[in-house]
N, C-alpha and C. Protein backbone atom coordinates (compact mmCIF):
# COMPACT_ATOMS: atom_id res chain seq x y z
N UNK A 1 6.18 -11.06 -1.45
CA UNK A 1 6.48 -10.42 -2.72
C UNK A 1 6.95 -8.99 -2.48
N UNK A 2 6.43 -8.19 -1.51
CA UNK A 2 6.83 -6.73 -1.25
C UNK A 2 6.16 -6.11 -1.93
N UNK A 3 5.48 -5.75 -2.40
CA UNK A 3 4.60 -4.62 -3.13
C UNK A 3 4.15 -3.89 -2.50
N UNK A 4 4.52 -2.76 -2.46
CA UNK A 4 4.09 -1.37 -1.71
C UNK A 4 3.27 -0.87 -2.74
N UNK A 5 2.93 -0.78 -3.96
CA UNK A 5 2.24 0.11 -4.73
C UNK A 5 2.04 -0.88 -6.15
N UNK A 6 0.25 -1.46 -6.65
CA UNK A 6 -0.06 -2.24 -7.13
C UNK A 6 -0.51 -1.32 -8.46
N UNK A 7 0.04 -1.13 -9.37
CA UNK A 7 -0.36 0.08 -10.99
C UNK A 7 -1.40 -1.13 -12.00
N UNK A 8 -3.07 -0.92 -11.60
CA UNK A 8 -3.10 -1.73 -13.19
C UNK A 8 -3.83 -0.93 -14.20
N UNK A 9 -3.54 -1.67 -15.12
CA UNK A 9 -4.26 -1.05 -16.61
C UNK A 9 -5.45 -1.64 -17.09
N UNK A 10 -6.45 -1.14 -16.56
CA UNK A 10 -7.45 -2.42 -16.76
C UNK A 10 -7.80 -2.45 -18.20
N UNK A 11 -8.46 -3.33 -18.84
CA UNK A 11 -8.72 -3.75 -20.16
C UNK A 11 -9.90 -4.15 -20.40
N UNK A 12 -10.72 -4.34 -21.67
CA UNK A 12 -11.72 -5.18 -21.42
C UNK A 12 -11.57 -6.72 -21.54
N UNK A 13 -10.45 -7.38 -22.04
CA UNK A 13 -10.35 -8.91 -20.97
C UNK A 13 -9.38 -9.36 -20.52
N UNK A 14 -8.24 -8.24 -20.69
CA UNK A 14 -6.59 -8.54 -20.09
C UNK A 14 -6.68 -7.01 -19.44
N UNK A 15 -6.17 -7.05 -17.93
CA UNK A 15 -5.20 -6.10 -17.45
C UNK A 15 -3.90 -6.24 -17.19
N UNK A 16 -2.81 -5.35 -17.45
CA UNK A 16 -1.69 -5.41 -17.30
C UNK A 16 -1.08 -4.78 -15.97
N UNK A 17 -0.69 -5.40 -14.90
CA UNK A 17 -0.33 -5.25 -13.66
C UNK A 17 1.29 -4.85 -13.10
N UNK A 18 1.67 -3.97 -12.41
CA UNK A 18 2.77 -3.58 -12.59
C UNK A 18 3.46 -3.19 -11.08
N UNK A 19 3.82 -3.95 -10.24
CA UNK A 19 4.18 -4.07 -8.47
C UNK A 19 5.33 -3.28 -8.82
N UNK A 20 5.67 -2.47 -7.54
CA UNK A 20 6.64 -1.71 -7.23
C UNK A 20 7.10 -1.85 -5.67
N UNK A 21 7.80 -2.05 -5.71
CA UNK A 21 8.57 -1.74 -3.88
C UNK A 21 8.76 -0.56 -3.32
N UNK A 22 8.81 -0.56 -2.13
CA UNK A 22 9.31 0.41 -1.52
C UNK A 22 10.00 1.81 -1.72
N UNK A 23 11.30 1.26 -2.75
CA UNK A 23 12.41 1.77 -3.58
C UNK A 23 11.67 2.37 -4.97
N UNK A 24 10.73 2.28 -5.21
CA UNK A 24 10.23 2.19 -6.48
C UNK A 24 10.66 1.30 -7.77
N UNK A 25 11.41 0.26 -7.30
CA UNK A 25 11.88 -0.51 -8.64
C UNK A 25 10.75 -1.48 -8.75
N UNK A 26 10.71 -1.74 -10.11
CA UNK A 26 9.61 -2.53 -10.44
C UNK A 26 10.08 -4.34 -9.86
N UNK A 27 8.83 -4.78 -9.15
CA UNK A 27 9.08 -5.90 -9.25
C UNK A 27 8.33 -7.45 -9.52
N UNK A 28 7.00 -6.74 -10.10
CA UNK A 28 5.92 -7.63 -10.24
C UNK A 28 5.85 -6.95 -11.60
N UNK A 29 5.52 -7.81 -12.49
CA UNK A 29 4.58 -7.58 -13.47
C UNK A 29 4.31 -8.36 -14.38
N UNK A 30 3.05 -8.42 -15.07
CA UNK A 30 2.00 -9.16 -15.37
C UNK A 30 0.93 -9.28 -16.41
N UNK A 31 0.43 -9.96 -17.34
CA UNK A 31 -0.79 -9.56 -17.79
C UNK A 31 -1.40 -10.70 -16.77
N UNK A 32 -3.07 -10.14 -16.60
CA UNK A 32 -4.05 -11.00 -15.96
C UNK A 32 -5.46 -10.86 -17.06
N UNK A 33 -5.60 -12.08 -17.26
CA UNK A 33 -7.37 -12.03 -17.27
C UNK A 33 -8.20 -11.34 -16.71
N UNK A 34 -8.69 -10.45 -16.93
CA UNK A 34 -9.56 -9.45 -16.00
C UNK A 34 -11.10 -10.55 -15.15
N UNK A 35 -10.89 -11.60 -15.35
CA UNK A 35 -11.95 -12.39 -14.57
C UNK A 35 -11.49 -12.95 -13.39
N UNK A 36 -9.71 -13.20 -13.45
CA UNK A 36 -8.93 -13.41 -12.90
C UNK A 36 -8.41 -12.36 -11.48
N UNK A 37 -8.82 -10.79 -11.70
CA UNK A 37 -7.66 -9.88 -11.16
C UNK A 37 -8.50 -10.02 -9.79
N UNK A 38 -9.91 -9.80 -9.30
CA UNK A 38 -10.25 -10.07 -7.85
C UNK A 38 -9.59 -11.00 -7.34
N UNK A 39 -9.77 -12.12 -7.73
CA UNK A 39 -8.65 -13.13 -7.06
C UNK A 39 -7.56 -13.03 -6.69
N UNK A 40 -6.81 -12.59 -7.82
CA UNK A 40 -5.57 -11.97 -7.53
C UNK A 40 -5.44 -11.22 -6.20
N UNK A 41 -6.22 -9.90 -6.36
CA UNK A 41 -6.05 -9.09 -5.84
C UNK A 41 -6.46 -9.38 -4.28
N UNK A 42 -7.31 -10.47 -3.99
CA UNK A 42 -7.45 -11.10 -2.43
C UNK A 42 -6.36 -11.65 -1.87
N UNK A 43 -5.35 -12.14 -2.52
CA UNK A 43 -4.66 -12.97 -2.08
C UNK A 43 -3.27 -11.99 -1.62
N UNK A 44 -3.67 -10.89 -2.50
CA UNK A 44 -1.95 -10.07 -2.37
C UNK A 44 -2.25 -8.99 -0.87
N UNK A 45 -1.16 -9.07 -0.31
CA UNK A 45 -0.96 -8.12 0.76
C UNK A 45 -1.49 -6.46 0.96
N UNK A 46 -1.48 -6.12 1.66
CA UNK A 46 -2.48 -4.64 1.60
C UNK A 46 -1.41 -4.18 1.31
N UNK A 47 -1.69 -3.20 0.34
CA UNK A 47 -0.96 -2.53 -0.87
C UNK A 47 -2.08 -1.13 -1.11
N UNK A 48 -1.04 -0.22 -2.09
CA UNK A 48 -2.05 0.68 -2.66
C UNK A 48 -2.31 0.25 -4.31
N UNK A 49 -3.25 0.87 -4.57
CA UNK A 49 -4.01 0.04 -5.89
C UNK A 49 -4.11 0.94 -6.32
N UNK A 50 -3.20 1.27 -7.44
CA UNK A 50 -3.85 2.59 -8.68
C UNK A 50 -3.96 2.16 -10.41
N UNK A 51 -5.20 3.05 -10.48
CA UNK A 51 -5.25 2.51 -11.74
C UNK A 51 -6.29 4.07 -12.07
N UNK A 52 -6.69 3.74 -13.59
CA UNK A 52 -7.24 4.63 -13.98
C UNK A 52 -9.01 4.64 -14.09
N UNK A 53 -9.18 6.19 -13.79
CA UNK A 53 -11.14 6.20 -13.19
C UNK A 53 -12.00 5.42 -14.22
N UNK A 54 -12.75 4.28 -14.02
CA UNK A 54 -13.73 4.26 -14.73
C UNK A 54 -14.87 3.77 -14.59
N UNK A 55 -15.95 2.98 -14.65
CA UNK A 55 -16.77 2.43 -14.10
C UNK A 55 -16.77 0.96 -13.60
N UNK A 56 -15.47 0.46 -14.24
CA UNK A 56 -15.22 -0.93 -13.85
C UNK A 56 -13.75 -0.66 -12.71
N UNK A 57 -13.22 0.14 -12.68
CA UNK A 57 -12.34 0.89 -11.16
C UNK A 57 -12.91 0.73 -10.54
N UNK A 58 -14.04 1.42 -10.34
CA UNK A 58 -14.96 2.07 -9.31
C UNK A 58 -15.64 0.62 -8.67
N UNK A 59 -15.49 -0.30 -8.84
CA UNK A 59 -16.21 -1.88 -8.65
C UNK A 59 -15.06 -2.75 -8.00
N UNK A 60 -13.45 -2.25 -8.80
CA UNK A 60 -12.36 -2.82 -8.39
C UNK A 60 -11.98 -2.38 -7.19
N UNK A 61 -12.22 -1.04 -7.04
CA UNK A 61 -11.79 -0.28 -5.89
C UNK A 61 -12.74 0.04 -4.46
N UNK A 62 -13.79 -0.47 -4.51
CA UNK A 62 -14.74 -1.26 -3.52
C UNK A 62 -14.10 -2.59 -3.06
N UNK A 63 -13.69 -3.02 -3.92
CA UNK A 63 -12.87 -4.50 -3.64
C UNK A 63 -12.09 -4.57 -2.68
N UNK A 64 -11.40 -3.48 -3.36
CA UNK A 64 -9.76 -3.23 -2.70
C UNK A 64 -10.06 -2.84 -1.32
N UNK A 65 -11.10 -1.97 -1.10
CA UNK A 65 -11.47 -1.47 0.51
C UNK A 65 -11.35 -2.40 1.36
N UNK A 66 -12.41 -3.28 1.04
CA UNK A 66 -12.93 -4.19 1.60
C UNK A 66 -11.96 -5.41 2.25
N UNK A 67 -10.97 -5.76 1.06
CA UNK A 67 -9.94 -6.34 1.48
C UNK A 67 -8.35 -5.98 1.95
N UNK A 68 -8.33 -4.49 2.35
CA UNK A 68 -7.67 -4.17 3.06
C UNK A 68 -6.63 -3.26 2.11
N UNK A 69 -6.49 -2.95 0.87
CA UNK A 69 -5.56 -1.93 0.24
C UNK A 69 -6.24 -0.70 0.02
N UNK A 70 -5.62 0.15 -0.51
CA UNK A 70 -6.00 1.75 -0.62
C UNK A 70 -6.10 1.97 -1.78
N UNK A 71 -7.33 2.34 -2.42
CA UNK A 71 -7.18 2.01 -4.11
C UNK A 71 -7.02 4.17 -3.99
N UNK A 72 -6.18 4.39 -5.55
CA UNK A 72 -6.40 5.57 -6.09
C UNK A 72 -6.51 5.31 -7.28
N UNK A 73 -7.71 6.02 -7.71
CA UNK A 73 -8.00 6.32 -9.24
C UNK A 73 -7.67 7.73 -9.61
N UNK A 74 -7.32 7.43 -10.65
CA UNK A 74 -6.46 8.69 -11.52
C UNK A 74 -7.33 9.39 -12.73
N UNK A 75 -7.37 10.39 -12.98
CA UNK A 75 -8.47 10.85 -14.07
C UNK A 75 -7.42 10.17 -15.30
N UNK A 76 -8.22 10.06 -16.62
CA UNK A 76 -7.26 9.84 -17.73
C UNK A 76 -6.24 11.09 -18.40
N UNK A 77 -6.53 11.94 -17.88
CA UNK A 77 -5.50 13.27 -18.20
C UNK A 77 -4.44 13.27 -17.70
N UNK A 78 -4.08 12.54 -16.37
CA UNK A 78 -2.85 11.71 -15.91
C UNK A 78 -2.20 10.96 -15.85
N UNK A 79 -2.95 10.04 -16.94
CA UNK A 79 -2.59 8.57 -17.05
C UNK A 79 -1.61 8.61 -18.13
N UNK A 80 -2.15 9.51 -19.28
CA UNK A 80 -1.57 9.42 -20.54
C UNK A 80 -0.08 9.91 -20.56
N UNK A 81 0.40 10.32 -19.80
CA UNK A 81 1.98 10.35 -19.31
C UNK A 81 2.76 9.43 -19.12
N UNK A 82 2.07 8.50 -18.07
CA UNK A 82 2.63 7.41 -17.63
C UNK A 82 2.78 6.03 -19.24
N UNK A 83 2.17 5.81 -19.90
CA UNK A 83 2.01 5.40 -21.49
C UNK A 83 3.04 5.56 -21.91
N UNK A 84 3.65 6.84 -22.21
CA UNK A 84 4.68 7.83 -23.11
C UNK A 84 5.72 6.94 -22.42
């Protein structure tokens, strides 16, 4: 698939997922079931994982260690740009 950089929006039962390449053009994107996104997220290639800080990040992004991507969490004072 190529995904150099994995953007999600987590939700409380849909996240919206958003792959980028290399180039930065978008080339994945997605809604997932949030019961669904570990799975997901095992199967996809080591990537970086950003999404925004929260207490259910912070659980996703243990994940991500573990299985080999680089998670960054973003405070929400940075996020709200990316929205606009």
């Amino acid at each position: 698939m190529g995904i150099e950089v994995l953007g999600i929006d987590l939700g409380k039962t849909v996240c919206s997922l958003a792959g980028l390449d290399a180039t930065g053009a978008v080339v994945y994107r997605k809604r997932l079931q949030r019961h669904r996104l570990l799975d997901f997220l095992e199967g996809l290639d080591p990537c970086i994982v950003a999404m925004e800080a929260c207490g259910g990040a912070h659980h996703i992004g243990r994940f991500c260690l573990q299985h080999g991507h680089e998670p960054r969490l973003m405070s929400p004072l940075y996020v709200r740009p990316y929205v606009k």
